[in-house]
C-alpha atoms as a PDB file:
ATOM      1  CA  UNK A   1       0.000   0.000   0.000  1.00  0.00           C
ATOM      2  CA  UNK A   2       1.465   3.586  -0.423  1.00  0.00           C
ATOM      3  CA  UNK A   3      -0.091   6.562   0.238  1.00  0.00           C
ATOM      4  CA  UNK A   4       1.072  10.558  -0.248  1.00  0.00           C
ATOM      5  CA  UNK A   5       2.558  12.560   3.064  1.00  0.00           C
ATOM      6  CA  UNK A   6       1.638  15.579   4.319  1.00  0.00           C
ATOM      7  CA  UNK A   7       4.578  17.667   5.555  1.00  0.00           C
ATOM      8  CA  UNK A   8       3.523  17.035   9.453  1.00  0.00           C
ATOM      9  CA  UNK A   9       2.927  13.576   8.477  1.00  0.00           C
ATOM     10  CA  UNK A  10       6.484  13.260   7.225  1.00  0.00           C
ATOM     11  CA  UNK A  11       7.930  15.091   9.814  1.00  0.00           C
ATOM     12  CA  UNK A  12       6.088  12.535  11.985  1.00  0.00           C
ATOM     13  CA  UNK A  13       7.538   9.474   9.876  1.00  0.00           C
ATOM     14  CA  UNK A  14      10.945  10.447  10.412  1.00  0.00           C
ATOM     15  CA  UNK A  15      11.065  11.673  14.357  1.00  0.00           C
ATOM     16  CA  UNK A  16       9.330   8.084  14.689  1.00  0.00           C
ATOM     17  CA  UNK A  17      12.084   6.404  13.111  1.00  0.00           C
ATOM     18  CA  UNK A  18      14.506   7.920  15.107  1.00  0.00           C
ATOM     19  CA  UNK A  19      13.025   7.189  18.521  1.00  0.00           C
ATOM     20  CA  UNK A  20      13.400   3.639  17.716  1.00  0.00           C
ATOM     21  CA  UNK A  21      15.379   1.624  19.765  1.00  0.00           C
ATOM     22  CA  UNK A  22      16.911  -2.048  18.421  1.00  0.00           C
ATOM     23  CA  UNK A  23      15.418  -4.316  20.195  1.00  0.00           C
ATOM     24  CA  UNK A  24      17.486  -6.893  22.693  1.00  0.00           C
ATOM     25  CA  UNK A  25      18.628  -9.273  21.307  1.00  0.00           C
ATOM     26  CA  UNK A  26      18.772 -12.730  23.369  1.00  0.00           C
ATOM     27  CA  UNK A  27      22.293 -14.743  23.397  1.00  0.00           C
ATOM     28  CA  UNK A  28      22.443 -17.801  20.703  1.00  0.00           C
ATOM     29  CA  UNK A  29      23.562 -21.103  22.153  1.00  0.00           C
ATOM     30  CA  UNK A  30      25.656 -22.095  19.195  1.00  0.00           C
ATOM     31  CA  UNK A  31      25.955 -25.331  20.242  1.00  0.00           C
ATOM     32  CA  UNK A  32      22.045 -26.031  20.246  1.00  0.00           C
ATOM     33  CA  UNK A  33      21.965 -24.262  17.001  1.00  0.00           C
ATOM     34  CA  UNK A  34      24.702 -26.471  16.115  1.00  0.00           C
ATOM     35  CA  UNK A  35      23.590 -29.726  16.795  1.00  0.00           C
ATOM     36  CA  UNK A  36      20.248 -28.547  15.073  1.00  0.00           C
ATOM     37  CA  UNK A  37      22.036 -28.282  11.945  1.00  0.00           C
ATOM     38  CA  UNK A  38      23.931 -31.629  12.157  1.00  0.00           C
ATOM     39  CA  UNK A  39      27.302 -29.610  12.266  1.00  0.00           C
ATOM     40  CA  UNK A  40      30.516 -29.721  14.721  1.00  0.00           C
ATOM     41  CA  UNK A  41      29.750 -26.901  17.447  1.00  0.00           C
ATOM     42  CA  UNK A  42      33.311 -26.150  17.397  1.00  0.00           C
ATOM     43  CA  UNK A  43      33.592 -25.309  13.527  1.00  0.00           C
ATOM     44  CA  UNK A  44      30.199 -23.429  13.539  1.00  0.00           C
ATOM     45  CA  UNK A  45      31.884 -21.206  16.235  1.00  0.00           C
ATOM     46  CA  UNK A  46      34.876 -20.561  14.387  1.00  0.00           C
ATOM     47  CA  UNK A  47      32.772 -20.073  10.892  1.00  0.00           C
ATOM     48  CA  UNK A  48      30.652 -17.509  12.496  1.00  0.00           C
ATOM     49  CA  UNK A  49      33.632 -15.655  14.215  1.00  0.00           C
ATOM     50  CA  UNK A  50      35.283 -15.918  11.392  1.00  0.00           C
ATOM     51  CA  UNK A  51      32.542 -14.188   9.483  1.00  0.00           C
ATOM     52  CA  UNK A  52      31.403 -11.467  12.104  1.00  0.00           C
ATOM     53  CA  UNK A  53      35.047 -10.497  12.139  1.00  0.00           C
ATOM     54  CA  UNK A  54      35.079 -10.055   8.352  1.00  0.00           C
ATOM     55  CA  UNK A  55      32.084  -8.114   8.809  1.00  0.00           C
ATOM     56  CA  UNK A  56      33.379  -5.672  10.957  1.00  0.00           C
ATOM     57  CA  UNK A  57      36.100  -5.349   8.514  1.00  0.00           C
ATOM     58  CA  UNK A  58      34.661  -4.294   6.300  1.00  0.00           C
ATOM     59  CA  UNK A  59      32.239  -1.543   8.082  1.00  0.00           C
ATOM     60  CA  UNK A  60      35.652  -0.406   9.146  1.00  0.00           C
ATOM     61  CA  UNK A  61      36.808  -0.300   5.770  1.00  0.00           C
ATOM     62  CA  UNK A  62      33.624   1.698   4.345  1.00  0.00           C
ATOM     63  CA  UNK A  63      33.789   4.019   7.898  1.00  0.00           C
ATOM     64  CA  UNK A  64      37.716   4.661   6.755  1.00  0.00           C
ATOM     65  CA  UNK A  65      37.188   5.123   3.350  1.00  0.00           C
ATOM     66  CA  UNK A  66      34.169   7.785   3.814  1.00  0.00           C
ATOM     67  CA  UNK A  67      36.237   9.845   6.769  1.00  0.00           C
ATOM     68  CA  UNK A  68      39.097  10.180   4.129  1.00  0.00           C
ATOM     69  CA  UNK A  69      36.411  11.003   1.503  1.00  0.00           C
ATOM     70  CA  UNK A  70      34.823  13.748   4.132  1.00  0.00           C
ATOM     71  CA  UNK A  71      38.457  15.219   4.701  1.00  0.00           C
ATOM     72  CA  UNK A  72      39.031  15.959   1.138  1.00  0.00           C
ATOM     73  CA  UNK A  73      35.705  17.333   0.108  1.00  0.00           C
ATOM     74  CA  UNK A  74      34.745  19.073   3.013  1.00  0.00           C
ATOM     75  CA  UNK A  75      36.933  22.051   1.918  1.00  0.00           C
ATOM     76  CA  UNK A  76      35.739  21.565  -1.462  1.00  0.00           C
ATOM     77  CA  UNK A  77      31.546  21.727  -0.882  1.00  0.00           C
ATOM     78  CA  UNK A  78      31.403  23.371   2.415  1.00  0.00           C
ATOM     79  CA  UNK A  79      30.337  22.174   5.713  1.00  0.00           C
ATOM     80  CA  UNK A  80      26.814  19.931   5.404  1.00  0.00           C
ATOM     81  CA  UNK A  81      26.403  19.136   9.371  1.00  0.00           C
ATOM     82  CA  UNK A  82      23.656  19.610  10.969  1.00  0.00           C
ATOM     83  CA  UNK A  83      21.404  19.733   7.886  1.00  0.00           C
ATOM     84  CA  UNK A  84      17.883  17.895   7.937  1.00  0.00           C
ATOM     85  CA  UNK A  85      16.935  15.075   5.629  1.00  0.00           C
ATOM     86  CA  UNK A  86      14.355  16.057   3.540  1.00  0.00           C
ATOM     87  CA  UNK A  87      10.973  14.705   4.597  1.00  0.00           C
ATOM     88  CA  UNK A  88       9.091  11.661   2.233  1.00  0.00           C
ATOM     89  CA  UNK A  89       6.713  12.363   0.246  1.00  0.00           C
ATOM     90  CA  UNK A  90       4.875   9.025   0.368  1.00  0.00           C
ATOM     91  CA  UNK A  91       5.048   6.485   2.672  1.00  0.00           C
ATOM     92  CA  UNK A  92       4.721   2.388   1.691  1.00  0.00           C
ATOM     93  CA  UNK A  93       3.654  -0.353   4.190  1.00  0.00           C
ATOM     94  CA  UNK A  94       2.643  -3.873   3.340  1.00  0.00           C
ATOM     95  CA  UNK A  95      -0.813  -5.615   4.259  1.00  0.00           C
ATOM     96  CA  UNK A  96      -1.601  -9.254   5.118  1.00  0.00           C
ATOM     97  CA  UNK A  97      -4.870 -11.123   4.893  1.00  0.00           C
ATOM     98  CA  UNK A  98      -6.396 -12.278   8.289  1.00  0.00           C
ATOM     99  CA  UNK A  99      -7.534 -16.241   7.119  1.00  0.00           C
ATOM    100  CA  UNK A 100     -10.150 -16.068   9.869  1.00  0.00           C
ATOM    101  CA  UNK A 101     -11.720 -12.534   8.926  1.00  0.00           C
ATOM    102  CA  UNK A 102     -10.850 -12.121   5.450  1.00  0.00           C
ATOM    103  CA  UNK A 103     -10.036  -8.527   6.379  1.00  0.00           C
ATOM    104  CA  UNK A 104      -6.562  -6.552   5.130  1.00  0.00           C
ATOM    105  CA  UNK A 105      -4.465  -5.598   7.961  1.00  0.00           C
ATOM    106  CA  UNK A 106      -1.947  -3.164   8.344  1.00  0.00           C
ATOM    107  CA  UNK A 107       1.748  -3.930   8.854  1.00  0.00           C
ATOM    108  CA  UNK A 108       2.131  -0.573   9.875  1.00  0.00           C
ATOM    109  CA  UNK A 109       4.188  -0.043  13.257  1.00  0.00           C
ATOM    110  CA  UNK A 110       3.800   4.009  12.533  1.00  0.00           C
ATOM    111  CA  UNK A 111       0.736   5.626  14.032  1.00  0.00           C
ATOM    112  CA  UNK A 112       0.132   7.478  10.729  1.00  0.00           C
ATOM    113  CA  UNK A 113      -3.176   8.366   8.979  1.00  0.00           C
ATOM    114  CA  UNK A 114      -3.491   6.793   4.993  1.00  0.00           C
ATOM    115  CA  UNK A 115      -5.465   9.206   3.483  1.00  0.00           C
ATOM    116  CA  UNK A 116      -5.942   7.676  -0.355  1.00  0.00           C
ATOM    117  CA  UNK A 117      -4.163   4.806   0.362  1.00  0.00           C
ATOM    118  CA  UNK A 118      -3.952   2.443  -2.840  1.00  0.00           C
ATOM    119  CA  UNK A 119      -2.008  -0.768  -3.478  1.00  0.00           C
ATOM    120  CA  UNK A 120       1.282  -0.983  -4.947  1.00  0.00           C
ATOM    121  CA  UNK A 121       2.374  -3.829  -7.313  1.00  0.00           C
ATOM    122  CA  UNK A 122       5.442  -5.155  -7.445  1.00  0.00           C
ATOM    123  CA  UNK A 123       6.165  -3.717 -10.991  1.00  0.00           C
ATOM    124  CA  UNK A 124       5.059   0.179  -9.968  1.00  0.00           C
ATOM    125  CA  UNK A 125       7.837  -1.010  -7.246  1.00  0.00           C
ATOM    126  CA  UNK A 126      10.333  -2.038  -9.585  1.00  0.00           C
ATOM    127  CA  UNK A 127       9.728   0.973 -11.771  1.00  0.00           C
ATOM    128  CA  UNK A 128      10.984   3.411  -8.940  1.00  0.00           C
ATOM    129  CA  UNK A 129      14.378   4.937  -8.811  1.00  0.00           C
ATOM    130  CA  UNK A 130      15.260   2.940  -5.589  1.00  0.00           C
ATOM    131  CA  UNK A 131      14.917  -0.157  -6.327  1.00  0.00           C
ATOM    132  CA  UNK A 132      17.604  -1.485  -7.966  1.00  0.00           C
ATOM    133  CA  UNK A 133      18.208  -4.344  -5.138  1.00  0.00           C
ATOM    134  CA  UNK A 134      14.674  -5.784  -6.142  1.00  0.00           C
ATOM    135  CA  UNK A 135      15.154  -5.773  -9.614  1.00  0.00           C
ATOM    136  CA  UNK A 136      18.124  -7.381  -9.657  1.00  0.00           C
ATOM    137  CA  UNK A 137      16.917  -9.873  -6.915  1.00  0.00           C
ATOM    138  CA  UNK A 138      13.972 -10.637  -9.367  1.00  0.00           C
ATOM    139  CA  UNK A 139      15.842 -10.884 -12.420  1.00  0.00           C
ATOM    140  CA  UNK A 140      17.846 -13.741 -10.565  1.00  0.00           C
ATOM    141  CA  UNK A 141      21.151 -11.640 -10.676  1.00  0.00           C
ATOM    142  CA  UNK A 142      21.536 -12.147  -7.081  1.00  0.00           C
ATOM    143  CA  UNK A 143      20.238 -14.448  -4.347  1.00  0.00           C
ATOM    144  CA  UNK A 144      22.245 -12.655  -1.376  1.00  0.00           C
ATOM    145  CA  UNK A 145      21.896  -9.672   0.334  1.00  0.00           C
ATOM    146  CA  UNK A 146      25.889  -9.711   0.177  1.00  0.00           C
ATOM    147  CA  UNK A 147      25.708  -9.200  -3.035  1.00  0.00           C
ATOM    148  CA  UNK A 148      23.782  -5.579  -2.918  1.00  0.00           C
ATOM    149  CA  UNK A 149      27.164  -4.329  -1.144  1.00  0.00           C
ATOM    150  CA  UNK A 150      28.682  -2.955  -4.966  1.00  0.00           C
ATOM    151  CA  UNK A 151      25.337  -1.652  -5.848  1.00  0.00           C
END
């Protein structure tokens, strides 16, 4: 479903994604996990550490690369802290069927009216500017989020 924003209603969007909190997450018993899988506990420890620390390479990597970036360009364009995002213009949300009622409920964690609210299909999707990670997850060019890391 998508629906146009007022500007108070996308001012409201916004300030109510940034009061969210992560949630906790609880601790993983690798070796239940493990033996779940059928896999050595051991080596599912070590490929998992081994992961999460190439991971965290590479955020450091990307952090590194964008400070040097800022250094050289912030002379060049000015200073841009402290400047405000600008606000959506529409907001999208997705909709499930209750079996029992039939009726279409909102997924929807934002306490936001949907004035003209119409559905979106996945082509008017595809067709936006954005959305080159679904296209090319459609198309079958990619089956990993990993790989929407060079788009």
């Amino acid at each position: 479903m998508r629906c146009d924003l007022s500007e108070a209603d996308a001012t409201k969007l916004v300030d109510g994604f940034r009061r969210r909190r992560a949630p906790a997450r609880p601790a993983i018993d690798l070796r239940i996990l493990a033996l779940d899988l059928g896999v050595d506990a051991a080596g599912l420890e070590s490929a998992l550490g081994e992961r999460r620390r190439a991971e965290t390479s590479f955020v450091e990597e990307v952090l590194d690369a964008a400070k040097g970036e800022s250094e050289r360009l912030a002379p060049l364009v000015g200073a841009v802290a402290g400047k405000p995002a600008l606000p959506p213009k529409d907001h999208t949300w997705v909709q499930v069927q209750d079996a029992a009622t039939k009726a279409w409920v909102d997924l929807d964690t934002l306490d936001l009216p949907h004035p003209g609210a119409r559905p979106v299909t996945s082509q008017q999707l595809e067709a936006r500017s954005d959305s080159k990670p679904l296209k090319a997850f459609r198309e079958g060019e990619s089956t990993s989020i990993n790989d929407y890391r060079s788009l």
